[in-house]
PDB file of N, CA and C in Angstrom:
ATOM      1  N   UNK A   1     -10.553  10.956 -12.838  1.00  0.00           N
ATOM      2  CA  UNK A   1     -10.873  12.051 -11.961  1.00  0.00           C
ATOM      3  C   UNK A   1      -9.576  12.642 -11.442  1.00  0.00           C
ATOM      4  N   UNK A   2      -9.533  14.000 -11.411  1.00  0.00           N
ATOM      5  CA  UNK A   2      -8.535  14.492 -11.008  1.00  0.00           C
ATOM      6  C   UNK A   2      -8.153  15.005  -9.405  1.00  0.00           C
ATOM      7  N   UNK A   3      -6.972  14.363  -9.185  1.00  0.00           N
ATOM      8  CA  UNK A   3      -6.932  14.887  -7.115  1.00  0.00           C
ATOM      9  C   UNK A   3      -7.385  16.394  -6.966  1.00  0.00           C
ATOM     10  N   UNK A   4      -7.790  16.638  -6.340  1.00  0.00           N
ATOM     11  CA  UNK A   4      -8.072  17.805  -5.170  1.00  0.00           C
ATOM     12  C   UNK A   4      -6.295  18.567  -5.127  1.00  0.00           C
ATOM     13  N   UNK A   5      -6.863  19.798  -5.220  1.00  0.00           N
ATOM     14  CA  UNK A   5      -5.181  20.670  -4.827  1.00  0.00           C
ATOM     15  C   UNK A   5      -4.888  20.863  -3.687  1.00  0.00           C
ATOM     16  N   UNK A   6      -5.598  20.639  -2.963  1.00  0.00           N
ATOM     17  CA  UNK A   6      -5.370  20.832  -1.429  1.00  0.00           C
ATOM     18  C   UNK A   6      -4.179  19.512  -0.756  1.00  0.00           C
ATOM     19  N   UNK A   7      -2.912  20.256  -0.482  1.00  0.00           N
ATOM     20  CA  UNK A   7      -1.892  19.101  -0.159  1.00  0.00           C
ATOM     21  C   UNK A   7      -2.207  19.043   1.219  1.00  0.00           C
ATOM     22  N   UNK A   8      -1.672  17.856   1.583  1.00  0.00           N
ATOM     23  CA  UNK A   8      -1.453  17.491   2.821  1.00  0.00           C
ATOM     24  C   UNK A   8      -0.327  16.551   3.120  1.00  0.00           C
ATOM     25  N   UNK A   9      -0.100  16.729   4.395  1.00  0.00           N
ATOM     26  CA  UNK A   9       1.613  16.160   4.701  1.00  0.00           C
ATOM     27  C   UNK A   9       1.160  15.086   4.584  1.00  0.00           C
ATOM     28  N   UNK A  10       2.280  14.326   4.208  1.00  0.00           N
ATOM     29  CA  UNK A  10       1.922  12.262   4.318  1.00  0.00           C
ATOM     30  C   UNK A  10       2.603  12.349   5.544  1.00  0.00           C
ATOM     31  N   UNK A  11       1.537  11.133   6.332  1.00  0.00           N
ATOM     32  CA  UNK A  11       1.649  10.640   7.110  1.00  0.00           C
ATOM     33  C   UNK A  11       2.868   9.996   7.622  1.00  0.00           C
ATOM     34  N   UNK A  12       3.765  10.327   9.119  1.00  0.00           N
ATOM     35  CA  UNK A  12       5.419   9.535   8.842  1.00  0.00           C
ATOM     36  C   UNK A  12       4.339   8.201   9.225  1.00  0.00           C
ATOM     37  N   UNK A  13       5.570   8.107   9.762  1.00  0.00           N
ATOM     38  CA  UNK A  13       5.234   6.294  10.389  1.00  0.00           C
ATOM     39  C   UNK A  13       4.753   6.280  11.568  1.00  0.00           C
ATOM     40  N   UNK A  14       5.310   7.762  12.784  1.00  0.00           N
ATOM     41  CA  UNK A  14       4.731   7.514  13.602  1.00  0.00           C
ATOM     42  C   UNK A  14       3.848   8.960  14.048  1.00  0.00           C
ATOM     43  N   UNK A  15       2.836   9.332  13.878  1.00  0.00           N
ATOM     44  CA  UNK A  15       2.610  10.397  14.019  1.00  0.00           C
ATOM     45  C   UNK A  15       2.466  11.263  15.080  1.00  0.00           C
ATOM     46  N   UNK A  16       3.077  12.364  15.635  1.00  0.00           N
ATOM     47  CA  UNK A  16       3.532  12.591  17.189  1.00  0.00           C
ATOM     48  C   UNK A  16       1.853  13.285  17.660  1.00  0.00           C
ATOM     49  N   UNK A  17       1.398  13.041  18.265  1.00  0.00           N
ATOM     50  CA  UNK A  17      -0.100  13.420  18.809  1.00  0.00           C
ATOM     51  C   UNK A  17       0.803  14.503  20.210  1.00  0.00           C
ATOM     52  N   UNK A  18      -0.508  15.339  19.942  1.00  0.00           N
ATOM     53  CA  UNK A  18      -0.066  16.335  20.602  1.00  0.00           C
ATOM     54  C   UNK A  18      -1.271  17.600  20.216  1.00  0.00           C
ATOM     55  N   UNK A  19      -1.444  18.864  21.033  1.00  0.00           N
ATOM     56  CA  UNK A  19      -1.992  20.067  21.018  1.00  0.00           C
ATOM     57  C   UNK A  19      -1.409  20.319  19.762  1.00  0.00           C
ATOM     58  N   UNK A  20       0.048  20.397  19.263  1.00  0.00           N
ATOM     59  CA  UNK A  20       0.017  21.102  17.900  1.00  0.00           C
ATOM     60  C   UNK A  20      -0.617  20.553  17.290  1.00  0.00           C
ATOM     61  N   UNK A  21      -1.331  19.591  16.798  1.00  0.00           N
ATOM     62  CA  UNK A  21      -2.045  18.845  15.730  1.00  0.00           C
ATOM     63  C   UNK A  21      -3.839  19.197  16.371  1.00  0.00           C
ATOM     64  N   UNK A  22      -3.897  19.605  16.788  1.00  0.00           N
ATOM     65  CA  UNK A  22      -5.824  20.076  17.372  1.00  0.00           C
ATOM     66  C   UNK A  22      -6.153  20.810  16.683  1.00  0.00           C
ATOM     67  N   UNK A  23      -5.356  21.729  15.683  1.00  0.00           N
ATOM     68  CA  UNK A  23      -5.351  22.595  14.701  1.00  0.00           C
ATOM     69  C   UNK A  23      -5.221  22.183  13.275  1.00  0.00           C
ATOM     70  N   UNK A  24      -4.601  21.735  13.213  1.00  0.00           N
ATOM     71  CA  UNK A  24      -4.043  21.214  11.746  1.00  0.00           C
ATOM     72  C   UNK A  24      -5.289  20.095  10.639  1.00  0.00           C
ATOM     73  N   UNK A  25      -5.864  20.875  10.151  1.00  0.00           N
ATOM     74  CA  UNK A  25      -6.790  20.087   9.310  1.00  0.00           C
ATOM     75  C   UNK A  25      -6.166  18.953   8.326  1.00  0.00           C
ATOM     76  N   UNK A  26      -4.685  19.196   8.183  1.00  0.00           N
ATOM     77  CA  UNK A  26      -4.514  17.233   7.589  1.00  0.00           C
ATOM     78  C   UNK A  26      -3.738  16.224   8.344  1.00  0.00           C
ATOM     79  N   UNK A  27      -3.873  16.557   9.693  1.00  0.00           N
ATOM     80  CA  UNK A  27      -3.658  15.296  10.900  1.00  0.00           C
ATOM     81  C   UNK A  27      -4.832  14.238  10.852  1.00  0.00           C
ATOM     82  N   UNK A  28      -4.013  13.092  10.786  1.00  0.00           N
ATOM     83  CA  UNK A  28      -5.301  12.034  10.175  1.00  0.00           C
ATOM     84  C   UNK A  28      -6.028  11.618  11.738  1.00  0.00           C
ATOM     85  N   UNK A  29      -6.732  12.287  12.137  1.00  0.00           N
ATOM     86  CA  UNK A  29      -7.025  11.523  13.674  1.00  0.00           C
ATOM     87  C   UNK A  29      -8.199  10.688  14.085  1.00  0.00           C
ATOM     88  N   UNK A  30      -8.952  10.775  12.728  1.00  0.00           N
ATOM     89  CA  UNK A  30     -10.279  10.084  12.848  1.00  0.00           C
ATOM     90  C   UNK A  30      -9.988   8.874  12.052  1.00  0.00           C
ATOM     91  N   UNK A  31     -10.450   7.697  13.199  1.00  0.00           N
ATOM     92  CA  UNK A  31     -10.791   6.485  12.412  1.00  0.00           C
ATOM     93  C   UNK A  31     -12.006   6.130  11.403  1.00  0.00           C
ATOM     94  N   UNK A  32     -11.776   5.275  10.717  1.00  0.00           N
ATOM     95  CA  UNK A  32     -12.875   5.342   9.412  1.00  0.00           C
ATOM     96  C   UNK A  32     -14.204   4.879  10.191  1.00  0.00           C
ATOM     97  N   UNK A  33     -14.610   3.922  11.298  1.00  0.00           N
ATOM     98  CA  UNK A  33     -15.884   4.369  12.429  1.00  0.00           C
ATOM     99  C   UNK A  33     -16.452   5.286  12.510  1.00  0.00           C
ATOM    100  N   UNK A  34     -15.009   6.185  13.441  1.00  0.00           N
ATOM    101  CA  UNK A  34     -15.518   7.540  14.223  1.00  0.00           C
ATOM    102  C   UNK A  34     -15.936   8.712  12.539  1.00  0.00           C
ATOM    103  N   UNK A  35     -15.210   8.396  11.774  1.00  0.00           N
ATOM    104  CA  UNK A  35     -15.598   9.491  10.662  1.00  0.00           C
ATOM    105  C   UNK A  35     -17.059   9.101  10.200  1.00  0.00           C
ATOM    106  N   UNK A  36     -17.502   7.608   9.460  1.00  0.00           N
ATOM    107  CA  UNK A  36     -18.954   7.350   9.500  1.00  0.00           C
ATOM    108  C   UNK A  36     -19.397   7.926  10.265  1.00  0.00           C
ATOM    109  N   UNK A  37     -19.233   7.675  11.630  1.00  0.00           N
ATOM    110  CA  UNK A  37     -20.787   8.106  12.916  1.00  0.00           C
ATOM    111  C   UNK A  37     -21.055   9.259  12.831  1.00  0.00           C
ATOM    112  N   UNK A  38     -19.347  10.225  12.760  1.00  0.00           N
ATOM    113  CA  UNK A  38     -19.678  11.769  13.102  1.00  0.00           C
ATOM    114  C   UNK A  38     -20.552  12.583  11.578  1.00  0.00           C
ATOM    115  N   UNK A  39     -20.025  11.935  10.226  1.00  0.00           N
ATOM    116  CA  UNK A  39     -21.163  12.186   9.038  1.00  0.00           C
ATOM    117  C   UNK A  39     -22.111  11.349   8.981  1.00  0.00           C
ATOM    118  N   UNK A  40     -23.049  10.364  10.204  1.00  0.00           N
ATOM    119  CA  UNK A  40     -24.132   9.621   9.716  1.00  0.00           C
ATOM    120  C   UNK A  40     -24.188   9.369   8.463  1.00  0.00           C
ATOM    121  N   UNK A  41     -23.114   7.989   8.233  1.00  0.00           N
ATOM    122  CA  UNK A  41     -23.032   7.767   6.746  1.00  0.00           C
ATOM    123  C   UNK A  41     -22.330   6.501   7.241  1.00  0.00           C
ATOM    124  N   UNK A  42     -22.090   5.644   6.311  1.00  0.00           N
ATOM    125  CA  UNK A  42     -21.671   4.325   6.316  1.00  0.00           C
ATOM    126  C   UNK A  42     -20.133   4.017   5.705  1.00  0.00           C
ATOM    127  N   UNK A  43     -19.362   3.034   6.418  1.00  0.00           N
ATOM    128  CA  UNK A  43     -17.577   2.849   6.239  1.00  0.00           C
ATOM    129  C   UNK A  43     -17.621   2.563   4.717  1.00  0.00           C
ATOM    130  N   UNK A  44     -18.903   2.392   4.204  1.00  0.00           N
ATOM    131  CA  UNK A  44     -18.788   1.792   2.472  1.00  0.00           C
ATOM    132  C   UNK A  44     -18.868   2.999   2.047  1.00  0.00           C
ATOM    133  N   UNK A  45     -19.376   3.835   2.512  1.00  0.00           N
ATOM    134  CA  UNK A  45     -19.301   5.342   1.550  1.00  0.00           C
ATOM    135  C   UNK A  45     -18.302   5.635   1.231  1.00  0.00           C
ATOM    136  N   UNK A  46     -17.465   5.862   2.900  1.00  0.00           N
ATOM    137  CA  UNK A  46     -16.150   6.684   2.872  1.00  0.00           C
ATOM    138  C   UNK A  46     -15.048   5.548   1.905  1.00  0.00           C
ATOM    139  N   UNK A  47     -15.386   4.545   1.551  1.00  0.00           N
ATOM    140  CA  UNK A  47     -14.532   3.785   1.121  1.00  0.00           C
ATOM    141  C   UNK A  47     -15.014   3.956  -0.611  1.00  0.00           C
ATOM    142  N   UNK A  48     -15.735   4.211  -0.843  1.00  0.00           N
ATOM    143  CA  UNK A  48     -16.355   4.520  -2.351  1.00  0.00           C
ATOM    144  C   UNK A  48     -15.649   5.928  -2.218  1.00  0.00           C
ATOM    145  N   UNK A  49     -15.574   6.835  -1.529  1.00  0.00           N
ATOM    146  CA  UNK A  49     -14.796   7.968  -1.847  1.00  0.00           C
ATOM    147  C   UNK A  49     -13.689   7.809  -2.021  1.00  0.00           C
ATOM    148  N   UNK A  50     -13.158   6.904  -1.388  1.00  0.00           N
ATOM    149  CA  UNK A  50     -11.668   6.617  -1.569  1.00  0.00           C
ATOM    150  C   UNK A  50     -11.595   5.829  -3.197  1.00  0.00           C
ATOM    151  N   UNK A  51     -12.394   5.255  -3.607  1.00  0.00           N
ATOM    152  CA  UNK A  51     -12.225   4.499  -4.837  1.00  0.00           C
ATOM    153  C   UNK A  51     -12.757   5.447  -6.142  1.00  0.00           C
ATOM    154  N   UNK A  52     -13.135   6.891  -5.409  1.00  0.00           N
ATOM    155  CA  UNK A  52     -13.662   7.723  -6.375  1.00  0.00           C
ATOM    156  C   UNK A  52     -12.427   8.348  -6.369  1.00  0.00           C
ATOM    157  N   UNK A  53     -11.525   8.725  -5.837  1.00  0.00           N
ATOM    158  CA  UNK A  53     -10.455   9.080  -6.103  1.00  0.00           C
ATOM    159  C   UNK A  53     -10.424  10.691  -5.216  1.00  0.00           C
ATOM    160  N   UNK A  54     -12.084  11.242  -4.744  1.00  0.00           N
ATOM    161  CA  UNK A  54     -11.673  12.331  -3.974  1.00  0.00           C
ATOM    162  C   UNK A  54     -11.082  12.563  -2.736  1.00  0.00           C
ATOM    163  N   UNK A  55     -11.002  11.703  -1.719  1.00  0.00           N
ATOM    164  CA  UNK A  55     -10.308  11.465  -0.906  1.00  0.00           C
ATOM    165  C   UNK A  55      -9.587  10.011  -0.428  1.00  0.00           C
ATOM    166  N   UNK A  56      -8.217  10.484  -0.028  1.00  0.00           N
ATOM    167  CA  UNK A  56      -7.385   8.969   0.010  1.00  0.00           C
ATOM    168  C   UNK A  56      -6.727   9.204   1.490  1.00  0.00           C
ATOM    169  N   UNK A  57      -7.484   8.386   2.352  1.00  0.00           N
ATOM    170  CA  UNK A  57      -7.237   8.522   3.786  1.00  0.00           C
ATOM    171  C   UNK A  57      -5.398   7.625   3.905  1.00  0.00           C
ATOM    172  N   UNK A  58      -5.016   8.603   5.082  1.00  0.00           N
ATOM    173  CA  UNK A  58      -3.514   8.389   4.753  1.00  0.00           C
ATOM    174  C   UNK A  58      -4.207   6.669   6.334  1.00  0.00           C
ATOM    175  N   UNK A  59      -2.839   5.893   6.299  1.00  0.00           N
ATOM    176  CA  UNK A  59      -3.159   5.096   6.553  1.00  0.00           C
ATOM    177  C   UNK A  59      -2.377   4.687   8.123  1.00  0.00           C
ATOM    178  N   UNK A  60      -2.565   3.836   9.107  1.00  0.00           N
ATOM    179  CA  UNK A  60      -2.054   3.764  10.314  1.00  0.00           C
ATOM    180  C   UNK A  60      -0.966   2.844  10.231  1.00  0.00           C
ATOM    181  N   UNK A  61       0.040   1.924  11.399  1.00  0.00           N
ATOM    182  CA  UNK A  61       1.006   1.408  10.840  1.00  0.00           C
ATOM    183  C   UNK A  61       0.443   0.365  10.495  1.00  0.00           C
ATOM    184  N   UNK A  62      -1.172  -0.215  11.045  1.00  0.00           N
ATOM    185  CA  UNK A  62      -1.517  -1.627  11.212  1.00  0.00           C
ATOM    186  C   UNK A  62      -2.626  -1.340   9.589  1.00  0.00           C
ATOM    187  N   UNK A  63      -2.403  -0.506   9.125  1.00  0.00           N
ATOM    188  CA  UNK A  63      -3.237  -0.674   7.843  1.00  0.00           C
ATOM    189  C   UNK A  63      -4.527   0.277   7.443  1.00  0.00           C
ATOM    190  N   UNK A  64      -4.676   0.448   9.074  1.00  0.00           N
ATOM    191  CA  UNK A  64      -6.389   1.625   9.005  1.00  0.00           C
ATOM    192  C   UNK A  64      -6.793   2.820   8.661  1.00  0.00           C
ATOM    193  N   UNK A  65      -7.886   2.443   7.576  1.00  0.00           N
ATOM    194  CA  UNK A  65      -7.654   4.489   7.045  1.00  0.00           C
ATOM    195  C   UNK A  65      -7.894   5.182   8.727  1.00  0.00           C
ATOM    196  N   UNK A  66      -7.233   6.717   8.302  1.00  0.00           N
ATOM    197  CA  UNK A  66      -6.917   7.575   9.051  1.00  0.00           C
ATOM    198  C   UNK A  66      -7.895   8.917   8.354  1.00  0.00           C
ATOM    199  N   UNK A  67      -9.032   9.663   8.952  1.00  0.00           N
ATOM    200  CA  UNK A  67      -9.105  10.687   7.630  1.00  0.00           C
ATOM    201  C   UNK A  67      -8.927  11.728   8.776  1.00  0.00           C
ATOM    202  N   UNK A  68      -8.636  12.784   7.786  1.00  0.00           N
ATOM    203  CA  UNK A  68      -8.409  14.128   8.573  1.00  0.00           C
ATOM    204  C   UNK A  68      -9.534  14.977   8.490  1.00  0.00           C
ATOM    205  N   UNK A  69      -9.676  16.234   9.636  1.00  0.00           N
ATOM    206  CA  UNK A  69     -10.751  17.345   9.133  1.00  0.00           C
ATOM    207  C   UNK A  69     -11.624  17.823   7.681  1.00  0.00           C
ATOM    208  N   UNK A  70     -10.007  17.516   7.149  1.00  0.00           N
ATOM    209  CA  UNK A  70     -10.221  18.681   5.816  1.00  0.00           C
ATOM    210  C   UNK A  70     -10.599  17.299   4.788  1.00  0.00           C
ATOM    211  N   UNK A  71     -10.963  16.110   4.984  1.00  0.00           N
ATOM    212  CA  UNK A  71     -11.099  14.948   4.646  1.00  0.00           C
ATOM    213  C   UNK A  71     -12.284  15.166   4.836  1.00  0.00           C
ATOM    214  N   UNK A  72     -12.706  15.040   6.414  1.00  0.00           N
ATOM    215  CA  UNK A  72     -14.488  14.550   6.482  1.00  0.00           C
ATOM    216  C   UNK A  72     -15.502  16.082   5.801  1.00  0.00           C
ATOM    217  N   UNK A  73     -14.946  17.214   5.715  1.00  0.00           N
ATOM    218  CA  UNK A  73     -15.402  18.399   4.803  1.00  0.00           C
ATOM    219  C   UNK A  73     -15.873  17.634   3.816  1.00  0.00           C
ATOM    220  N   UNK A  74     -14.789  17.110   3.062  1.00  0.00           N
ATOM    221  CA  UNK A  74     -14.919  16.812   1.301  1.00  0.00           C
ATOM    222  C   UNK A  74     -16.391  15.698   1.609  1.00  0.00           C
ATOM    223  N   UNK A  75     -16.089  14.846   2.704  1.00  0.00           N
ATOM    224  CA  UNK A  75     -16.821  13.988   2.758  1.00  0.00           C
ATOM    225  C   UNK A  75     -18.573  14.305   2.616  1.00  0.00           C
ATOM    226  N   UNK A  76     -18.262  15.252   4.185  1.00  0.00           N
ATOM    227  CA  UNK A  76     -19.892  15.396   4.683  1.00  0.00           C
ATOM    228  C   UNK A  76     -20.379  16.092   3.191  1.00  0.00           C
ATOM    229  N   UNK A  77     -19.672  17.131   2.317  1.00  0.00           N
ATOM    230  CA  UNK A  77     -20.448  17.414   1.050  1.00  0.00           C
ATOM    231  C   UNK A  77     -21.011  16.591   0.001  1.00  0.00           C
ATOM    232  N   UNK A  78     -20.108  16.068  -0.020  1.00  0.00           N
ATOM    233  CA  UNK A  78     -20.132  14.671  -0.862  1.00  0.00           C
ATOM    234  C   UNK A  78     -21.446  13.799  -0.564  1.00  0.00           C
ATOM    235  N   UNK A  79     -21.562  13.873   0.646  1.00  0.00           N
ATOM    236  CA  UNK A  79     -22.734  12.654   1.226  1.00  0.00           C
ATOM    237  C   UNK A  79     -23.971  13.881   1.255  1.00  0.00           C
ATOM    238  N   UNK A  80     -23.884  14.808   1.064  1.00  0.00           N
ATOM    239  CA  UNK A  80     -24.830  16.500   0.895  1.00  0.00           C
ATOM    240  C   UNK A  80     -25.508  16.338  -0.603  1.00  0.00           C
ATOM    241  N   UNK A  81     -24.632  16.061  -1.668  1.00  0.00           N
ATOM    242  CA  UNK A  81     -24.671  15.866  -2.688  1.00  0.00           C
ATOM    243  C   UNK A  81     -25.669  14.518  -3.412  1.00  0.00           C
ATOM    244  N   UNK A  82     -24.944  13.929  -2.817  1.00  0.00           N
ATOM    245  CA  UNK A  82     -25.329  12.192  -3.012  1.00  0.00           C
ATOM    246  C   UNK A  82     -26.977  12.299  -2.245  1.00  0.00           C
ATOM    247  N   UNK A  83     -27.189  12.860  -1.280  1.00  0.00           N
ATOM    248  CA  UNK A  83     -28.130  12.939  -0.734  1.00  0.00           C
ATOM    249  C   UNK A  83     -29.506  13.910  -1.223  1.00  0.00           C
ATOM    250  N   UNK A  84     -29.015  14.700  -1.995  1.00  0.00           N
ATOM    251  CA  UNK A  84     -30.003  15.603  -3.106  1.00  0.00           C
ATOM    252  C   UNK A  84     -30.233  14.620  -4.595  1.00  0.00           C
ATOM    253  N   UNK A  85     -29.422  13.887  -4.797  1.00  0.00           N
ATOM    254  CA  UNK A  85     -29.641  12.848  -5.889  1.00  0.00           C
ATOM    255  C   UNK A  85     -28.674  13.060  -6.924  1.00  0.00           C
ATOM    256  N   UNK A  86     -27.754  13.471  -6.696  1.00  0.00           N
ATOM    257  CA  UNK A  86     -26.155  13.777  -7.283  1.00  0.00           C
ATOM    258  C   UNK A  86     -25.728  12.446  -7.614  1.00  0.00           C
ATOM    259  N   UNK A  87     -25.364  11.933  -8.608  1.00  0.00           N
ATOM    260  CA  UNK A  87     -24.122  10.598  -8.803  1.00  0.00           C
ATOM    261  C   UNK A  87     -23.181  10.651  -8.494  1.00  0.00           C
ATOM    262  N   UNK A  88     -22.948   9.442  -7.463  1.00  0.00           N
ATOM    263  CA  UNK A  88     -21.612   9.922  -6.730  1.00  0.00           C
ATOM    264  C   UNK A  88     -20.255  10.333  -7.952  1.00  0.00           C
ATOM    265  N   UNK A  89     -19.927  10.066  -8.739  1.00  0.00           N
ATOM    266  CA  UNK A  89     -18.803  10.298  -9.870  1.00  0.00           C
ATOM    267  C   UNK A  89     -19.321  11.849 -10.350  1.00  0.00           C
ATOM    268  N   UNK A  90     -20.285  12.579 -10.440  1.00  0.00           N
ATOM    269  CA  UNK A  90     -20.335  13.786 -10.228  1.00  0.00           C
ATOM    270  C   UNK A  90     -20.518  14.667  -9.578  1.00  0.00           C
ATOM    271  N   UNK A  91     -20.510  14.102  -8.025  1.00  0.00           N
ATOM    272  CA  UNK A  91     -20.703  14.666  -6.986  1.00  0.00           C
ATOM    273  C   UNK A  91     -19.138  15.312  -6.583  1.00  0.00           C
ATOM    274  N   UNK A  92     -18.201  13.823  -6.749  1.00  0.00           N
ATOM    275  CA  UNK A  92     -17.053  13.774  -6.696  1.00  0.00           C
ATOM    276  C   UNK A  92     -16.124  15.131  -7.597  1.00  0.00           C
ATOM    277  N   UNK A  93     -16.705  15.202  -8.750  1.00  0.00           N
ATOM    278  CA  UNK A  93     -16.306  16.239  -9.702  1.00  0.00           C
ATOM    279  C   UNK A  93     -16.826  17.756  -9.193  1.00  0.00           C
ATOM    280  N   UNK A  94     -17.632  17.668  -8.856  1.00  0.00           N
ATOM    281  CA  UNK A  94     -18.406  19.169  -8.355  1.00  0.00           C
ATOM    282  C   UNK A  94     -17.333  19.534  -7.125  1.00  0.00           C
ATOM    283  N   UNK A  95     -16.904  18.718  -6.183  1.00  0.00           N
ATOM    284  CA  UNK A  95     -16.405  18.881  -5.138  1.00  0.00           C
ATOM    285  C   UNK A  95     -14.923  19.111  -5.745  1.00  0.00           C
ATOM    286  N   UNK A  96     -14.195  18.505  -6.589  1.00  0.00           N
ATOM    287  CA  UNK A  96     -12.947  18.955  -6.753  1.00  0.00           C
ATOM    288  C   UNK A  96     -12.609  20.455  -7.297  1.00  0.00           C
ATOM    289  N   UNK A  97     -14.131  20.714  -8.142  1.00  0.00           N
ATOM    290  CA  UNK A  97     -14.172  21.999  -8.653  1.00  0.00           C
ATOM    291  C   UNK A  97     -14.484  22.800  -8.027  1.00  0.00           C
ATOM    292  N   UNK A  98     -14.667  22.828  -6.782  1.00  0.00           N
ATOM    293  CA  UNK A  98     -15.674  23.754  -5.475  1.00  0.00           C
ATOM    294  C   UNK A  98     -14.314  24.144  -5.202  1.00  0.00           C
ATOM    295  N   UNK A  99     -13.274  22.930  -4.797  1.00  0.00           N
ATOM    296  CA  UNK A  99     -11.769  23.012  -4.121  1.00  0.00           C
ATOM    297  C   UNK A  99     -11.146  23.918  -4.743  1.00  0.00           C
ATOM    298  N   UNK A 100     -10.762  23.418  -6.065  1.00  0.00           N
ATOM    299  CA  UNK A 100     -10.148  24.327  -6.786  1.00  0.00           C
ATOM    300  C   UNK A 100     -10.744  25.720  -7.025  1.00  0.00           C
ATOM    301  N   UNK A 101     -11.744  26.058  -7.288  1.00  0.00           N
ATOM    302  CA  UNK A 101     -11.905  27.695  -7.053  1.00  0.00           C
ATOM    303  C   UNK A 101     -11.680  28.237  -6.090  1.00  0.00           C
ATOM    304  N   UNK A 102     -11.790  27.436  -4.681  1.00  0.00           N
ATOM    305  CA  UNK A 102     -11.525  27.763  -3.515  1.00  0.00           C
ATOM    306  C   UNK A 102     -10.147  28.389  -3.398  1.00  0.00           C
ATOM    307  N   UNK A 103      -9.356  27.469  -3.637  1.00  0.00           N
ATOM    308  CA  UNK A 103      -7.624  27.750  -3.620  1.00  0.00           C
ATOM    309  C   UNK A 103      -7.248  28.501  -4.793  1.00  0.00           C
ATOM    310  N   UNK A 104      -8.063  28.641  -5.641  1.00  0.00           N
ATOM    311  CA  UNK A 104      -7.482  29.866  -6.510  1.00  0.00           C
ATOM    312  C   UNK A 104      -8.128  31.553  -6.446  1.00  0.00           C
ATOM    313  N   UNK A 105      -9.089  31.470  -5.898  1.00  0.00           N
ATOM    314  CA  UNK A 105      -9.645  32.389  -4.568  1.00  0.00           C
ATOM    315  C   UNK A 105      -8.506  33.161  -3.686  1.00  0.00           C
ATOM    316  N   UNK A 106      -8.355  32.309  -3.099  1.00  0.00           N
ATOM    317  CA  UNK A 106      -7.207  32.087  -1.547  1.00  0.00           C
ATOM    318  C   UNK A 106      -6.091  32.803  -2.051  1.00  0.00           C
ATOM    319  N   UNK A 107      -5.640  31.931  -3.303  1.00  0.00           N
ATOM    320  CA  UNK A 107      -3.974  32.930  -3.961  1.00  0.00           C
ATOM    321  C   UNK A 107      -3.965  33.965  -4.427  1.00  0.00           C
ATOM    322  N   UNK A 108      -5.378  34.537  -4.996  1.00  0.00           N
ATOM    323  CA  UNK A 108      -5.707  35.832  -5.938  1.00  0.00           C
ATOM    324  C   UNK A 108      -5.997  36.720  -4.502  1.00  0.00           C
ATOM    325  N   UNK A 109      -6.536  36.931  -3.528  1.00  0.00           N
ATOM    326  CA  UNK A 109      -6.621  37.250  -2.300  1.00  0.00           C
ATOM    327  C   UNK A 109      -5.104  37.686  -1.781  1.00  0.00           C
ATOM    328  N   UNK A 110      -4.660  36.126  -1.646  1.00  0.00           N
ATOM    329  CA  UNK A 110      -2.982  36.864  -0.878  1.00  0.00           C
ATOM    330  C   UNK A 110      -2.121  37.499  -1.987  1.00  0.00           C
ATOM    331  N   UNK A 111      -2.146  37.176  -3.620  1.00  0.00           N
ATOM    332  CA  UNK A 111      -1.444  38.148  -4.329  1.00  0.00           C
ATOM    333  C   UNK A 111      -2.014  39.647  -4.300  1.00  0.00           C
ATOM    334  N   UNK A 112      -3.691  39.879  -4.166  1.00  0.00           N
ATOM    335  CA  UNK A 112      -3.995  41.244  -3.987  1.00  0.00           C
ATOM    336  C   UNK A 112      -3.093  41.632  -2.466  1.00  0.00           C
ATOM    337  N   UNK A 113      -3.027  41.095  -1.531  1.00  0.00           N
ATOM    338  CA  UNK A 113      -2.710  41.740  -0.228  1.00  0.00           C
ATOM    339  C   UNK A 113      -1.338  42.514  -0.340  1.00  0.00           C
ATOM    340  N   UNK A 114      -0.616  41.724  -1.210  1.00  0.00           N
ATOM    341  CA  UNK A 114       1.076  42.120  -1.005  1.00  0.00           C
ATOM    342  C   UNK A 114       1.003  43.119  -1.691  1.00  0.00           C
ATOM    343  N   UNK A 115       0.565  43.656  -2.284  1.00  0.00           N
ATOM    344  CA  UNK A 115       0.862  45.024  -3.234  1.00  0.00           C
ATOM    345  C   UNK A 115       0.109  46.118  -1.969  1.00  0.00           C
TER     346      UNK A 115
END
C-alpha cells in the first residue's frame, strides 16, 4: 500500500504546545484513547490503521502514538467505510486515492490562480 501525499512535520523530541499549534492539522495532540472515544471506535482499529499502512501516528518520548487532526479525518473515513462493509485493505486504498485527487485538485487550483 502506498503512503498518503499529505506530509507532515515529524515530530522533534519535544514538541512546543502552544496557540500556534490549535491550527495546524499535523500537531500530534491526540492520544490514541482520546482519538478512539472522539471516532467511537476502538485503540485496535486505530492500530490496524497503523499496520495498514494509512496512517502512522508520530510517537511521544515515552513511546505513545500521538495522532493528529488530519490523522483522525483519514481515520473517522476509514471507520465510515469499514462500517458500510468496505475491507479494511480497500477501504485503506479508497482513502489514499480520495487524498491524492484531493492534493492534485489543490495544485491544479493554485497553478490556475497564478496566471
Amino acid at each position: 500500500m502506498t503512503p498518503d501525499l499529505h506530509t507532515e512535520t515529524p515530530m522533534s523530541s519535544k514538541p512546543v504546545p502552544g496557540p500556534a499549534n490549535f491550527d495546524d492539522d499535523d500537531y500530534p495532540a491526540f492520544t490514541m484513547g482520546r482519538a478512539a472515544e472522539m471516532l467511537g471506535t476502538t485503540p485496535g482499529f486505530l492500530r490496524s490503521l497503523d499496520e495498514a499502512k494509512l496512517i502512522t501516528p508520530q510517537r511521544s518520548e515515552g513511546g505513545h502514538r500521538r495522532y493528529s487532526r488530519y490523522q483522525l479525518r483519514l481515520a473517522a473515513r476509514a471507520r465510515e467505510l469499514v462500517d458500510q462493509g468496505t475491507a479494511l485493505e480497500a477501504a485503506c486504498r479508497i482513502i489514499i486515492l480520495e487524498d491524492q485527487l484531493d492534493e492534485a485538485l489543490r495544485i491544479n487550483e493554485q497553478l490556475r490562480n497564478k496566471d
